[in-house]
C-alpha atoms as a PDB file:
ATOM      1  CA  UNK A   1       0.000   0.000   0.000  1.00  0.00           C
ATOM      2  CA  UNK A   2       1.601   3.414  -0.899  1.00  0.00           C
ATOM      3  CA  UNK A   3       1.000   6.278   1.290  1.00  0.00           C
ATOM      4  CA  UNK A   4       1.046  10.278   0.762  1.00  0.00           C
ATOM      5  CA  UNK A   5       0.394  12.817   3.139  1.00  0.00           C
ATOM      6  CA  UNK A   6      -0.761  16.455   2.427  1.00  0.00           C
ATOM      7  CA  UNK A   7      -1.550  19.653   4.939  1.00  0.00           C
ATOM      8  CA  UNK A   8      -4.425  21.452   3.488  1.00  0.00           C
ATOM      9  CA  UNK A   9      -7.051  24.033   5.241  1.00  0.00           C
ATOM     10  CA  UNK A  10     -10.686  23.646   4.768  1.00  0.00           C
ATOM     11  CA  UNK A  11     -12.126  26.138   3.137  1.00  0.00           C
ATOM     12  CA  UNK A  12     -15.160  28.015   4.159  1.00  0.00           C
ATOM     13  CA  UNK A  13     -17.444  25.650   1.988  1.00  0.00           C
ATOM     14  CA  UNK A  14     -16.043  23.132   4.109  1.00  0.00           C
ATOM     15  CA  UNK A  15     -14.207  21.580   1.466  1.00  0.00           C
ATOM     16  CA  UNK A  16     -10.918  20.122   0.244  1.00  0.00           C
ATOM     17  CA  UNK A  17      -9.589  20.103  -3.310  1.00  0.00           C
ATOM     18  CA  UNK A  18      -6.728  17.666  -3.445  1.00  0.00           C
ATOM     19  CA  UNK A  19      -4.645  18.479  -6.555  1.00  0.00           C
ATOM     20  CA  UNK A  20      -1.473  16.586  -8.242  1.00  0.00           C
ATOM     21  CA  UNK A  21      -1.526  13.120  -6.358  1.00  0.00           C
ATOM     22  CA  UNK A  22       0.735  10.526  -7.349  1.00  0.00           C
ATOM     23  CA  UNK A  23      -2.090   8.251  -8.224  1.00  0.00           C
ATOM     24  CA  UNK A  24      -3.393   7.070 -11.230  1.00  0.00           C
ATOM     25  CA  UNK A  25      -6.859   7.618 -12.530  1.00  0.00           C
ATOM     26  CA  UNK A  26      -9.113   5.224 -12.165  1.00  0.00           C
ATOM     27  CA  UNK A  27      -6.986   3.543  -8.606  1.00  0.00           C
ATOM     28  CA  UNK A  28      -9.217   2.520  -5.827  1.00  0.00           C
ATOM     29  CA  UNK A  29      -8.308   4.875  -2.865  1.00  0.00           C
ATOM     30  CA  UNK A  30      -8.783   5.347   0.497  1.00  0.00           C
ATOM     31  CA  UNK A  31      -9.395   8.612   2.098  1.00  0.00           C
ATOM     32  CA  UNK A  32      -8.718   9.292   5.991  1.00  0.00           C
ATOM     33  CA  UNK A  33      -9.113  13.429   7.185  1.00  0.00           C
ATOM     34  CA  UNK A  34      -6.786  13.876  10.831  1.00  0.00           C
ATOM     35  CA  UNK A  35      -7.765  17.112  12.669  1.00  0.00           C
ATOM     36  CA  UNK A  36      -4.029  18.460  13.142  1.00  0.00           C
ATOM     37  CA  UNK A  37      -3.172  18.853  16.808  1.00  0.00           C
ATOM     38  CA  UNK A  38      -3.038  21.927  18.540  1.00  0.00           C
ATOM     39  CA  UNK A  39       0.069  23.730  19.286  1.00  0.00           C
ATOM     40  CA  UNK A  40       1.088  22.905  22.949  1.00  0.00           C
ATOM     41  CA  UNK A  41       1.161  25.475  25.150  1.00  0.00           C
ATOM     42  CA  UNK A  42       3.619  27.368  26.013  1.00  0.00           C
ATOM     43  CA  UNK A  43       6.015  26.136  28.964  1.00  0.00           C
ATOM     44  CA  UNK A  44       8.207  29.157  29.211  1.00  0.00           C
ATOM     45  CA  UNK A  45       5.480  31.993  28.382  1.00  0.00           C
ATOM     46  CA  UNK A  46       8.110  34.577  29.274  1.00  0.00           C
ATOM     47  CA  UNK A  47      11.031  33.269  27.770  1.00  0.00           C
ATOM     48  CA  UNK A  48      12.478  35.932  25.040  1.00  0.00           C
ATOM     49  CA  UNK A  49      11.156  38.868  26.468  1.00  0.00           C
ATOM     50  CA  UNK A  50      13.011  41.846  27.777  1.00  0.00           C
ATOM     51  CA  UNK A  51      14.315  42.103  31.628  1.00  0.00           C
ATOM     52  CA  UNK A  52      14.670  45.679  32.855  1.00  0.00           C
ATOM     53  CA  UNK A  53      16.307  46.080  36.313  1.00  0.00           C
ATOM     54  CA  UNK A  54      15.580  49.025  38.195  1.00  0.00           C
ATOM     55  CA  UNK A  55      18.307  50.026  41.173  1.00  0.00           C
ATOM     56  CA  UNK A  56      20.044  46.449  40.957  1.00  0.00           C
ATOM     57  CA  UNK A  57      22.088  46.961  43.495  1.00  0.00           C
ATOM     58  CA  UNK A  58      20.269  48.522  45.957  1.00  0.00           C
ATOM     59  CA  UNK A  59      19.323  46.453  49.015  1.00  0.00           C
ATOM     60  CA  UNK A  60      15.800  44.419  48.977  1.00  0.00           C
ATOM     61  CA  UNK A  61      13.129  44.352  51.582  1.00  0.00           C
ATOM     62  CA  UNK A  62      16.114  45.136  54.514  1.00  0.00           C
ATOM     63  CA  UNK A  63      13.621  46.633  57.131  1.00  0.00           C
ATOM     64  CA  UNK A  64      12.634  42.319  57.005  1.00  0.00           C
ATOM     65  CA  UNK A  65      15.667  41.283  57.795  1.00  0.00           C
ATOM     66  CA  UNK A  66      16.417  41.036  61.716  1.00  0.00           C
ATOM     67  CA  UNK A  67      20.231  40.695  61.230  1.00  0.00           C
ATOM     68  CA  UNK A  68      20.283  44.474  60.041  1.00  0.00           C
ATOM     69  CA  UNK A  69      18.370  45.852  62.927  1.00  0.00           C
END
C-alpha cells in the first residue's frame, strides 16, 4: 500500500480540493481526514522577552531582615 500525506485548510465551503496526487486515474483509494493537533502550550510563556532592572544593586526588603536591625 503506498501512502502520501498532504496539509491542506478547509475552506469556508467546508471543502478540500486535493490536486497533483501521485495516483493514477481510475486507482481505488482510500481517504482518511486527521484534525491536526493543537500547538502545545507554552512552557516558558516569558522566555524571550526583555528584563529591565531598576536600582540592581540597591538592598531588597532590609527593614525584614532582623540581622540588620
Amino acid at each position: 500500500m503506498q501512502a502520501h500525506r498532504v496539509k491542506l485548510t478547509i475552506e469556508r465551503d467546508g471543502t478540500l480540493t486535493l490536486r497533483d496526487i501521485p495516483f493514477q486515474a481510475g486507482e481505488t483509494v482510500e481517504v482518511i481526514i486527521l484534525a491536526q493537533p493543537s500547538p502545545p502550550e507554552r512552557r516558558y510563556p516569558l522566555r524571550g522577552t526583555p528584563v529591565r532592572y531598576d536600582r540592581p544593586t540597591e538592598p531588597v526588603a532590609e527593614e525584614h531582615w532582623e540581622v540588620s536591625r
